[in-house]
C-alpha atoms as a PDB file:
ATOM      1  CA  UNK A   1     105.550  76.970 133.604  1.00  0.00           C
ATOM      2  CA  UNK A   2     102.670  76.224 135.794  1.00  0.00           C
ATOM      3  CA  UNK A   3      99.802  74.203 134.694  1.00  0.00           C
ATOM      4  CA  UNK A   4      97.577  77.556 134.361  1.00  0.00           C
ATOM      5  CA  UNK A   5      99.878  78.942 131.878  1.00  0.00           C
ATOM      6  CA  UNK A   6      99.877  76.068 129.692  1.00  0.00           C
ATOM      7  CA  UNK A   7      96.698  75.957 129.557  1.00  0.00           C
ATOM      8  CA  UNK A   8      96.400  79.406 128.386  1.00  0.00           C
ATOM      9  CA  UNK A   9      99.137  79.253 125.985  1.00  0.00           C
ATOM     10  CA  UNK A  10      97.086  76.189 124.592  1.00  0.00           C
ATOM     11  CA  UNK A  11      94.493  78.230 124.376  1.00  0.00           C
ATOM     12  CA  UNK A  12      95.970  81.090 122.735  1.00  0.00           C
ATOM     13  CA  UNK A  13      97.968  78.262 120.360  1.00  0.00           C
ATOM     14  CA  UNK A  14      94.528  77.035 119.755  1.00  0.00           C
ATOM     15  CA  UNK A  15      92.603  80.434 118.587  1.00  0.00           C
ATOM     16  CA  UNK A  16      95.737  81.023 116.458  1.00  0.00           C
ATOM     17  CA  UNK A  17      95.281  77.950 114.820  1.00  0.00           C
ATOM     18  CA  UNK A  18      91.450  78.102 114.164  1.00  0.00           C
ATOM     19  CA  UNK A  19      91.909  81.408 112.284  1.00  0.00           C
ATOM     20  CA  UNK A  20      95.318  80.410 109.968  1.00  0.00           C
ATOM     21  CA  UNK A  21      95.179  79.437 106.931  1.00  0.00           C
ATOM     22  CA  UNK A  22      98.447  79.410 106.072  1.00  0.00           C
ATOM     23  CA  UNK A  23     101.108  77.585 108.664  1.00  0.00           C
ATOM     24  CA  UNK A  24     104.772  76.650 108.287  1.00  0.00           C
ATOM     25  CA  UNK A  25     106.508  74.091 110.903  1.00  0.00           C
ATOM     26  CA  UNK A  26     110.507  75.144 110.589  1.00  0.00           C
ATOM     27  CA  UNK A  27     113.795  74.126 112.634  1.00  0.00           C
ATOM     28  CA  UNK A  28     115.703  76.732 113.366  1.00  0.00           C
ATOM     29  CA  UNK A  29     118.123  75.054 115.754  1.00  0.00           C
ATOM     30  CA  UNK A  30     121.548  76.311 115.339  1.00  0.00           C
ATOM     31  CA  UNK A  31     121.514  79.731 113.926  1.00  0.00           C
ATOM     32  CA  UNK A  32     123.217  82.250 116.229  1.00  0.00           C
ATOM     33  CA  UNK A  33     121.775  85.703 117.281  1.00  0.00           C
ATOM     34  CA  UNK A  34     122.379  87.528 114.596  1.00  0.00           C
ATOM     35  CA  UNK A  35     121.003  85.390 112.022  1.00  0.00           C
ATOM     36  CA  UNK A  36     117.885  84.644 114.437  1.00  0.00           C
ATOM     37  CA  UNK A  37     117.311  88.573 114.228  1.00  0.00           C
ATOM     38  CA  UNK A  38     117.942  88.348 109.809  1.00  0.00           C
ATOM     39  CA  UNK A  39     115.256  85.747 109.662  1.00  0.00           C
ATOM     40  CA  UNK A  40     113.010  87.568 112.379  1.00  0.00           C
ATOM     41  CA  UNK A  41     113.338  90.639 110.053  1.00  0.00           C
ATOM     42  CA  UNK A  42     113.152  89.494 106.684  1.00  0.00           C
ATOM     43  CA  UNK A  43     110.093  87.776 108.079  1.00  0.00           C
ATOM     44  CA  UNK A  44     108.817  90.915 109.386  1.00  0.00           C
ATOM     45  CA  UNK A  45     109.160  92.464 105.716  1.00  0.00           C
ATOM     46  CA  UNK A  46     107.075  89.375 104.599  1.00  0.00           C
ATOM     47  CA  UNK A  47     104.358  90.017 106.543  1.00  0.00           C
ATOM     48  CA  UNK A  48     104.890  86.453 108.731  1.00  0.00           C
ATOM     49  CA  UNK A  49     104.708  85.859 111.982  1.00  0.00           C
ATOM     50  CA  UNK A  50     107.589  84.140 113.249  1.00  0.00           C
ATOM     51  CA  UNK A  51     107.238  82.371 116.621  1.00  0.00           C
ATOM     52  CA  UNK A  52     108.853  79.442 118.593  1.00  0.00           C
ATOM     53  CA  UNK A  53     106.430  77.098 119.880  1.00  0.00           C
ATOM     54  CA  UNK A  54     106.574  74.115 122.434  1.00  0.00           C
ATOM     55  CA  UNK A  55     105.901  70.979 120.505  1.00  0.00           C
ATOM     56  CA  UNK A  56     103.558  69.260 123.721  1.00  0.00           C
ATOM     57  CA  UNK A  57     101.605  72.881 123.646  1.00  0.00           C
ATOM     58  CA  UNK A  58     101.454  72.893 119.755  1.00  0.00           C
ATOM     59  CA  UNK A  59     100.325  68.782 119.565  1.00  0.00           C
ATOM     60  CA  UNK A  60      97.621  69.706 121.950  1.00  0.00           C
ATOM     61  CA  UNK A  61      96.356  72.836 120.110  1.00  0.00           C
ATOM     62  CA  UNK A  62      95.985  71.120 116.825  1.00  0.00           C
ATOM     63  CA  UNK A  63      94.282  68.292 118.712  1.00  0.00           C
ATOM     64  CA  UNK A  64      91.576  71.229 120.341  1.00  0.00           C
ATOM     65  CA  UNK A  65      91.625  73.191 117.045  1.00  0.00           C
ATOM     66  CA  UNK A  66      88.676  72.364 114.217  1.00  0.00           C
ATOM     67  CA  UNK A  67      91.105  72.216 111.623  1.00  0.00           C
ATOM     68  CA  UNK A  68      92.777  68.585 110.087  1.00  0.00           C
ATOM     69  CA  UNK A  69      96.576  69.070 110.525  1.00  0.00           C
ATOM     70  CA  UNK A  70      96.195  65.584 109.429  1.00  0.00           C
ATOM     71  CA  UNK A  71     100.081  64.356 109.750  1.00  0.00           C
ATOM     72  CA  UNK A  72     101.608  67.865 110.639  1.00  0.00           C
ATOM     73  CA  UNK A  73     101.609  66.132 114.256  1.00  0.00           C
ATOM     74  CA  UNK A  74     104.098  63.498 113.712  1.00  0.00           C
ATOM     75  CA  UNK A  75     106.693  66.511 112.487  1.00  0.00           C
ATOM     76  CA  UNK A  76     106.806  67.830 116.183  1.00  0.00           C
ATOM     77  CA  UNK A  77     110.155  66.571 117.391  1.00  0.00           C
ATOM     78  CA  UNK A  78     113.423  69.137 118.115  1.00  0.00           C
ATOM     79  CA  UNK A  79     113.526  72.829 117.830  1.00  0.00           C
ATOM     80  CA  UNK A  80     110.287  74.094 116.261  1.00  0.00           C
ATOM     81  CA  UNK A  81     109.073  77.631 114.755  1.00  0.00           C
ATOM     82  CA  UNK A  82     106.221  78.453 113.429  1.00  0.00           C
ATOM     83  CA  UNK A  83     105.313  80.646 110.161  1.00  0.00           C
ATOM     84  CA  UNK A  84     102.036  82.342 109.704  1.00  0.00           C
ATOM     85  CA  UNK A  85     101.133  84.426 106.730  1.00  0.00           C
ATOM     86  CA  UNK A  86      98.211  85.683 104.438  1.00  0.00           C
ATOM     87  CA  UNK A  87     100.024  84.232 101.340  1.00  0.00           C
ATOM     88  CA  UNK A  88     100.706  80.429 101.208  1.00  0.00           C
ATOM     89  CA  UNK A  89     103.658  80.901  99.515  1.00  0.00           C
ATOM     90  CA  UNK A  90     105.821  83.880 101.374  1.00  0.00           C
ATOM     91  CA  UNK A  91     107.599  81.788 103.759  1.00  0.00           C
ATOM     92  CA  UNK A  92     108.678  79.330 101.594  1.00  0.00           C
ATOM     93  CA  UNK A  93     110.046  82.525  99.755  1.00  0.00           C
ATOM     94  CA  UNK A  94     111.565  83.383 102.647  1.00  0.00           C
ATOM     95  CA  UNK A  95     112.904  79.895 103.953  1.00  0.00           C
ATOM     96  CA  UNK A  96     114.551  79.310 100.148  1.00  0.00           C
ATOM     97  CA  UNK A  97     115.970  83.249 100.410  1.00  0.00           C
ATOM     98  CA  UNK A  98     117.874  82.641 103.920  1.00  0.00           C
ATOM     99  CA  UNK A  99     118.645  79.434 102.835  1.00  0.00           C
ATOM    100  CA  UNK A 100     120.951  80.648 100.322  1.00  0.00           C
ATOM    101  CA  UNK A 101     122.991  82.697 103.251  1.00  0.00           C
ATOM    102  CA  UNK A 102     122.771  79.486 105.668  1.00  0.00           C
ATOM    103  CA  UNK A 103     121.677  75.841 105.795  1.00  0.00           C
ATOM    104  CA  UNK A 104     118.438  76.319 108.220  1.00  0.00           C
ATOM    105  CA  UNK A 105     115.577  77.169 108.458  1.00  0.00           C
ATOM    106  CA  UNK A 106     114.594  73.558 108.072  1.00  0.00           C
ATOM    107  CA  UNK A 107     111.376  72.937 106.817  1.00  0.00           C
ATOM    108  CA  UNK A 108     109.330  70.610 108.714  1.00  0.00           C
ATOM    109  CA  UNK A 109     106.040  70.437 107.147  1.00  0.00           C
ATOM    110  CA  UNK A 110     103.099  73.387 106.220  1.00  0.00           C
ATOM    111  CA  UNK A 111      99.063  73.442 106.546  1.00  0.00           C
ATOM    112  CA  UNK A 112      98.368  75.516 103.691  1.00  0.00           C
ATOM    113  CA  UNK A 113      94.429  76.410 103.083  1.00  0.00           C
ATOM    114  CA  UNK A 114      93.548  72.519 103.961  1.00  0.00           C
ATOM    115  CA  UNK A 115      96.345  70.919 102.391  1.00  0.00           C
ATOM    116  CA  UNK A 116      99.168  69.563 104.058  1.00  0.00           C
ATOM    117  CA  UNK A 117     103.015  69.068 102.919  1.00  0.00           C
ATOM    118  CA  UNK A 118     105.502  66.917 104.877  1.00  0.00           C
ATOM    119  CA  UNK A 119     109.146  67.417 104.556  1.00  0.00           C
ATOM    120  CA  UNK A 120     111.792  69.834 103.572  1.00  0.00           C
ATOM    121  CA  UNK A 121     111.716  68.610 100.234  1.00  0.00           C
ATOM    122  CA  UNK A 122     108.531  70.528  99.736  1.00  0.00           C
ATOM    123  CA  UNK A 123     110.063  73.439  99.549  1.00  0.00           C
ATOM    124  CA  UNK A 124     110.230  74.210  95.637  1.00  0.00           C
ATOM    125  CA  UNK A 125     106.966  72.802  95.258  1.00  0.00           C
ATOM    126  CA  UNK A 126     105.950  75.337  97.804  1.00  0.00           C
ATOM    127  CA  UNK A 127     107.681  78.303  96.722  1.00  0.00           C
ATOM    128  CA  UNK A 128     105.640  77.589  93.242  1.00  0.00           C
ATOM    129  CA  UNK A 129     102.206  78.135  94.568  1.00  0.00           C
ATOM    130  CA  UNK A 130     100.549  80.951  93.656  1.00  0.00           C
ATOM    131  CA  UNK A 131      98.672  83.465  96.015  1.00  0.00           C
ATOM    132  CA  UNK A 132      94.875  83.700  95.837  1.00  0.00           C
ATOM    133  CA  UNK A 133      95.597  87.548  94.103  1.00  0.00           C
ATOM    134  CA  UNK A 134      98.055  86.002  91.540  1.00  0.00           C
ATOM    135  CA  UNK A 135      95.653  83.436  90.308  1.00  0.00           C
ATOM    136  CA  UNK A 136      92.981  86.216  90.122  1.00  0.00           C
ATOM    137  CA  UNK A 137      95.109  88.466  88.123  1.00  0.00           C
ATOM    138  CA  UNK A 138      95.999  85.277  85.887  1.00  0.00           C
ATOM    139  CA  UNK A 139      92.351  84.677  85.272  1.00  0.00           C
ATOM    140  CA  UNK A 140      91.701  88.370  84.506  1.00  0.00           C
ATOM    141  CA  UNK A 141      94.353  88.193  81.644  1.00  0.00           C
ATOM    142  CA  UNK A 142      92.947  85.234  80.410  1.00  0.00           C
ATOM    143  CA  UNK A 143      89.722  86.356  80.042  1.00  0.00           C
ATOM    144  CA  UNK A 144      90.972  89.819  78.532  1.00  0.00           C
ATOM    145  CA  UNK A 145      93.237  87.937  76.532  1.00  0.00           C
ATOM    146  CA  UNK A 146      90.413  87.206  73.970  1.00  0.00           C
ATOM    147  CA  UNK A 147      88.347  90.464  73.822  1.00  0.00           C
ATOM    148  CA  UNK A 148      91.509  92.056  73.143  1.00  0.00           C
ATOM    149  CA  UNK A 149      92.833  89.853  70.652  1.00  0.00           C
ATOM    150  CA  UNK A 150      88.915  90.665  68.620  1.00  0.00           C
ATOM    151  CA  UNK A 151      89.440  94.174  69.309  1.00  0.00           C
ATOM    152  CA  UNK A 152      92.563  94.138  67.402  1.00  0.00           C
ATOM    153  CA  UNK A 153      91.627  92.403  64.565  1.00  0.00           C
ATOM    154  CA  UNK A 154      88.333  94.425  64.110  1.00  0.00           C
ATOM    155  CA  UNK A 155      90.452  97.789  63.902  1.00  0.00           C
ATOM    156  CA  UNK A 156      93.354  96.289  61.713  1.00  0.00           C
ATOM    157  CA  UNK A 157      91.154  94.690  59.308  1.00  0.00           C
ATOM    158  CA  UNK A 158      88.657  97.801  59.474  1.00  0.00           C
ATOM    159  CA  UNK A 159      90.887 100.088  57.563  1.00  0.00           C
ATOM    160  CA  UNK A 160      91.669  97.226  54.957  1.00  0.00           C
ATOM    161  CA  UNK A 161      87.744  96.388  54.875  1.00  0.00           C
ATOM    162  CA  UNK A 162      87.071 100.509  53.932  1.00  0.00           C
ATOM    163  CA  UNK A 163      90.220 100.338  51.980  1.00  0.00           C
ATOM    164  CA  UNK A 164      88.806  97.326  49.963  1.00  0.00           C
ATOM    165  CA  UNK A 165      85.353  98.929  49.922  1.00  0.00           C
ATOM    166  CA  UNK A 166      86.560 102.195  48.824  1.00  0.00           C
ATOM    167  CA  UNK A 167      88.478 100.733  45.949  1.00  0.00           C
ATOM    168  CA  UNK A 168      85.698  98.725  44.530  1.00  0.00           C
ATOM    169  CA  UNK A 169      83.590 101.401  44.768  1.00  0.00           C
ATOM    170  CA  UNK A 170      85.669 103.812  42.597  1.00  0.00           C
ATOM    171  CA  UNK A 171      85.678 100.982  39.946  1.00  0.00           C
END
């Protein structure tokens, strides 16, 4: 690779990296072609974009992005992959799913929206996060949860309030 084309994949590496907001480092060192082309695919049904990066060009886009990847550098060492989605949680979905077919994907460490986790014993702890959409819906219910609940009780204890009412009346 000549040093033009490293500087434009560093480029490229570094526009990618100014518009994520969701990025998983993985090892995928060892799996054979066809379970390379299962994790390409079930990552293609996920919505992720799976690609293998150089860890020299990756180290020296997060160095030229404006983004903290704070100590997501120190993880770049061996075979390395990288996971970009829309939801912060569907490629730990993913990882965990494969995982139960094979022992990699490895997780290295993720940026998700600012945050940084180290280590593949993140994984559970990133499986559990919820999507910007899920924590919308969860407020939603919440705040329906009430107005329903008053709803309910106005039309239950209406007919026993008229019932009551009626009653007295006829006395």
């Amino acid at each position: 690779m000549t040093k033009q084309e490293k500087a434009q994949v560093i480029e490229d590496l570094t526009t990618t990296l100014s518009e994520v907001k969701n990025l998983y480092l993985a090892d995928i060192a060892g799996l054979n072609a066809a379970q390379t082309s299962d994790l390409r695919r079930a990552c293609f049904k996920a919505n992720i974009k799976l690609a293998v990066v150089k860890n020299t060009l990756l180290a020296k886009a997060m160095e030229a992005s404006d983004k903290e990847f704070g100590e997501l550098q120190d993880v770049l060492k061996g075979n390395t992959s990288m996971m970009i989605s829309e939801a912060g949680n569907a490629p730990a979905k993913v990882i965990k799913d494969f995982r139960k077919k094979s022992e990699k994907p490895i997780l290295k460490g993720a940026f998700i929206e600012e945050a940084v986790y180290i280590g593949d014993d993140m994984i559970d702890a990133l499986v559990s996060i919820k999507s910007k959409e899920e924590l919308i819906g969860d407020i939603i219910m919440l705040l329906q949860s009430p107005a329903k609940n008053v709803v309910s009780s106005l039309q239950s204890s209406g007919g026993k309030l008229s019932g009551i009412l009626k009653t007295l009346s006829e006395r």
